[in-house]
Protein backbone atom coordinates (compact mmCIF):
# COMPACT_ATOMS: atom_id res chain seq x y z
CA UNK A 1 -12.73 -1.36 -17.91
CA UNK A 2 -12.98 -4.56 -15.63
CA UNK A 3 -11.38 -4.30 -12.15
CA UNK A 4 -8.54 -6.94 -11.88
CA UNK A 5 -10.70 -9.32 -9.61
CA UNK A 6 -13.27 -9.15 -12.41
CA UNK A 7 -10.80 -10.10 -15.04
CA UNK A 8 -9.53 -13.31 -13.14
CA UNK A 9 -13.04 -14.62 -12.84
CA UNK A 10 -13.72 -14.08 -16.18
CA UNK A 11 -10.37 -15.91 -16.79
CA UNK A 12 -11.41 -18.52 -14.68
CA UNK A 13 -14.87 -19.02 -16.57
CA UNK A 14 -13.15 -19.37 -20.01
CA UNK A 15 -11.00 -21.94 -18.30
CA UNK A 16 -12.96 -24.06 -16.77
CA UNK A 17 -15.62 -24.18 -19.70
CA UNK A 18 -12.46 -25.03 -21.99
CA UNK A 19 -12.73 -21.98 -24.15
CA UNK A 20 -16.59 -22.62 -24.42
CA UNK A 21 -19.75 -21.51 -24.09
CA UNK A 22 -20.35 -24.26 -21.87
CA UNK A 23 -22.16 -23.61 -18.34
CA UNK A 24 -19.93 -23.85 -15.33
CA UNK A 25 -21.37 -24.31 -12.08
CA UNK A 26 -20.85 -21.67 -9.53
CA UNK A 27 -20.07 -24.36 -6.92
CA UNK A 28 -16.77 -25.33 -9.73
CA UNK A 29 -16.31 -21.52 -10.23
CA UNK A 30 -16.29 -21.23 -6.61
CA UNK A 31 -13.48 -23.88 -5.88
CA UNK A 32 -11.39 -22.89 -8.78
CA UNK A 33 -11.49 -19.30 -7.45
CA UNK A 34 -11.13 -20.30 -3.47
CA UNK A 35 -13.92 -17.83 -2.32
CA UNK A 36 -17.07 -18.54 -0.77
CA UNK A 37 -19.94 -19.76 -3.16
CA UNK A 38 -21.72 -16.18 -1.76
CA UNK A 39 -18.59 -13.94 -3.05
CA UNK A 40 -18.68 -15.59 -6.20
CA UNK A 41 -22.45 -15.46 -7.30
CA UNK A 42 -22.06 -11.71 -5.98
CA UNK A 43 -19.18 -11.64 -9.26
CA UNK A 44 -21.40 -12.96 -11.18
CA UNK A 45 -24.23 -10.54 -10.98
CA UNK A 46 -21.62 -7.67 -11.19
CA UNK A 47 -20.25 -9.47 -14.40
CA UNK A 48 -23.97 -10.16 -15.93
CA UNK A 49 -24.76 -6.37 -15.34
CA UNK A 50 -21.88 -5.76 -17.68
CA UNK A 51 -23.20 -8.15 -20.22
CA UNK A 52 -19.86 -10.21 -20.09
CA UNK A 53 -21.52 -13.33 -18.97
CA UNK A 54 -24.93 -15.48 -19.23
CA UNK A 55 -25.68 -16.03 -15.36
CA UNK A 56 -28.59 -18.58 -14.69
CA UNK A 57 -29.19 -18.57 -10.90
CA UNK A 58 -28.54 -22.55 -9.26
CA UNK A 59 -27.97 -23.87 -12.97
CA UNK A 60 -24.80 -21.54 -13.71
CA UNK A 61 -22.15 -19.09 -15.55
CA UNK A 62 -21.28 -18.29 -19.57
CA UNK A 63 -19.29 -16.05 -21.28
CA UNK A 64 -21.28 -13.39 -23.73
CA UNK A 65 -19.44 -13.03 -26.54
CA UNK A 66 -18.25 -9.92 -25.18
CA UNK A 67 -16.94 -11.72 -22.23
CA UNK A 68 -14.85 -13.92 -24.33
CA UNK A 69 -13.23 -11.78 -25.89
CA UNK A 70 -12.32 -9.73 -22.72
CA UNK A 71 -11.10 -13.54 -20.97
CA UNK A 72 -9.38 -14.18 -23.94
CA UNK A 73 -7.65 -10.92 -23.71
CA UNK A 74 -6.40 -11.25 -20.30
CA UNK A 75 -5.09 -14.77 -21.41
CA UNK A 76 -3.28 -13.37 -24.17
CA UNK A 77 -2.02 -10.92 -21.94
CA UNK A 78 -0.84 -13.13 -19.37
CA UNK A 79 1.05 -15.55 -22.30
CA UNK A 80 2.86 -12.92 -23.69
CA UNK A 81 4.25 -11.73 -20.48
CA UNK A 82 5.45 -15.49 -19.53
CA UNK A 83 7.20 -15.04 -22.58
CA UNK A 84 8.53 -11.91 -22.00
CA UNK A 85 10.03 -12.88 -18.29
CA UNK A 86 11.41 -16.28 -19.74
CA UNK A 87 12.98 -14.74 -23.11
CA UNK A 88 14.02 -11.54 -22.06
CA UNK A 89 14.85 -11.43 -17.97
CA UNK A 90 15.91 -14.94 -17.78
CA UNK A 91 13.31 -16.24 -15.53
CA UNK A 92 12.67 -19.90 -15.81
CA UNK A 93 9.43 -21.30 -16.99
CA UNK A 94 8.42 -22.59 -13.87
CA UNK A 95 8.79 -19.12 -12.02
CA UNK A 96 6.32 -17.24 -14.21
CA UNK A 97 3.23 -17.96 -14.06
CA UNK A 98 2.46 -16.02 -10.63
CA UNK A 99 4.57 -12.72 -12.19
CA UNK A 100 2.08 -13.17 -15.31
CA UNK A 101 -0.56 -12.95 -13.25
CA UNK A 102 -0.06 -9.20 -11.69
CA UNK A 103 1.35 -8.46 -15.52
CA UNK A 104 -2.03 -9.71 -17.40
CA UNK A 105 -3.56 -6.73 -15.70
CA UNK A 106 -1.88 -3.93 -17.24
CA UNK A 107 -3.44 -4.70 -20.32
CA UNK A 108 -3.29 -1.21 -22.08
CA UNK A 109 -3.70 -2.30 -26.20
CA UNK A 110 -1.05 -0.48 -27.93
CA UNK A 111 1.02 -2.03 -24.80
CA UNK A 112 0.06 -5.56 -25.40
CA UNK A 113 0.45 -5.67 -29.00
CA UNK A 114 3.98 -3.31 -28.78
CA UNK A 115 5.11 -6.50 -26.36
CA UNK A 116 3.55 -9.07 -28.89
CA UNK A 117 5.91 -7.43 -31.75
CA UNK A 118 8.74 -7.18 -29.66
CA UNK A 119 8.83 -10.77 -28.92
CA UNK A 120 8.41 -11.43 -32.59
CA UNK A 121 4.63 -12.42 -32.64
CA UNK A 122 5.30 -15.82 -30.22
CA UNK A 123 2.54 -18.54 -30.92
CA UNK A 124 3.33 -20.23 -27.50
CA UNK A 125 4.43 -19.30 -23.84
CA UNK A 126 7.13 -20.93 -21.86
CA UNK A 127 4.51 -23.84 -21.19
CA UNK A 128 3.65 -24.50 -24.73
CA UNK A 129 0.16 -23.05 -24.90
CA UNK A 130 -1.54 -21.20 -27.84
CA UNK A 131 -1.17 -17.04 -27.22
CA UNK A 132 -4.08 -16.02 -28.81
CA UNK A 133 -3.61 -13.36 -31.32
CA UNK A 134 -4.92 -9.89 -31.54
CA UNK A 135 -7.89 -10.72 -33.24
């Protein structure tokens, strides 16, 4: 299982490379993430260890396929609880997103998809993007 930290950077990678396999550049990784370049590379090896992404030193970051689907977890994650705090505690959909991102963590499976049939199976958060599904 991938510590929290490890999770956001993953996040982060699928982000930036738009859901791609594209290379992002530790330097943009870096920025996005607001660590030092150092910290961030140090991620990196931890996360290539664990075969979750392609790292190419001073060219840049991937996501394995297994890394995809683990950043595309945490995003589903995080989307269904924004949906969860708007539809069912009243939040509004501006005052989620930080909440969701503590939430996306607990990411147990029979917990995720127990809150994604509770909510009916939503295909969009409060801000209107995709929740992936299970698959």
């Amino acid at each position: 299982m991938e510590t929290p930290a490890e999770q956001n950077h993953l996040k982060a990678i699928f982000k930036l490379s738009n859901a791609s396999k594209r290379l992002v550049a530790t330097s943009e990784l870096s920025k996005y993430m607001k660590s030092k370049p150092s910290s961030v590379t140090d991620m990196l090896q931890r996360l290539a260890g664990k075969r979750l992404v392609n790292y190419i030193r001073y060219k840049g970051v991937s996501l394995t396929d297994k890394g995809l689907k683990k950043a595309i977890q945490v995003v589903r994650c995080h989307r269904l609880w924004e949906v969860f705090l708007v539809d069912q505690l009243s939040f509004k959909w501006d005052e989620v997103h930080e909440i969701a991102e503590y939430l996306e963590h607990i990411n147990h499976p029979e917990l995720v998809n127990r809150l994604d049939q509770f909510l009916g199976y939503p295909s969009r958060d409060p801000h209107g993007d995709i929740i992936p599904d299970a698959n």
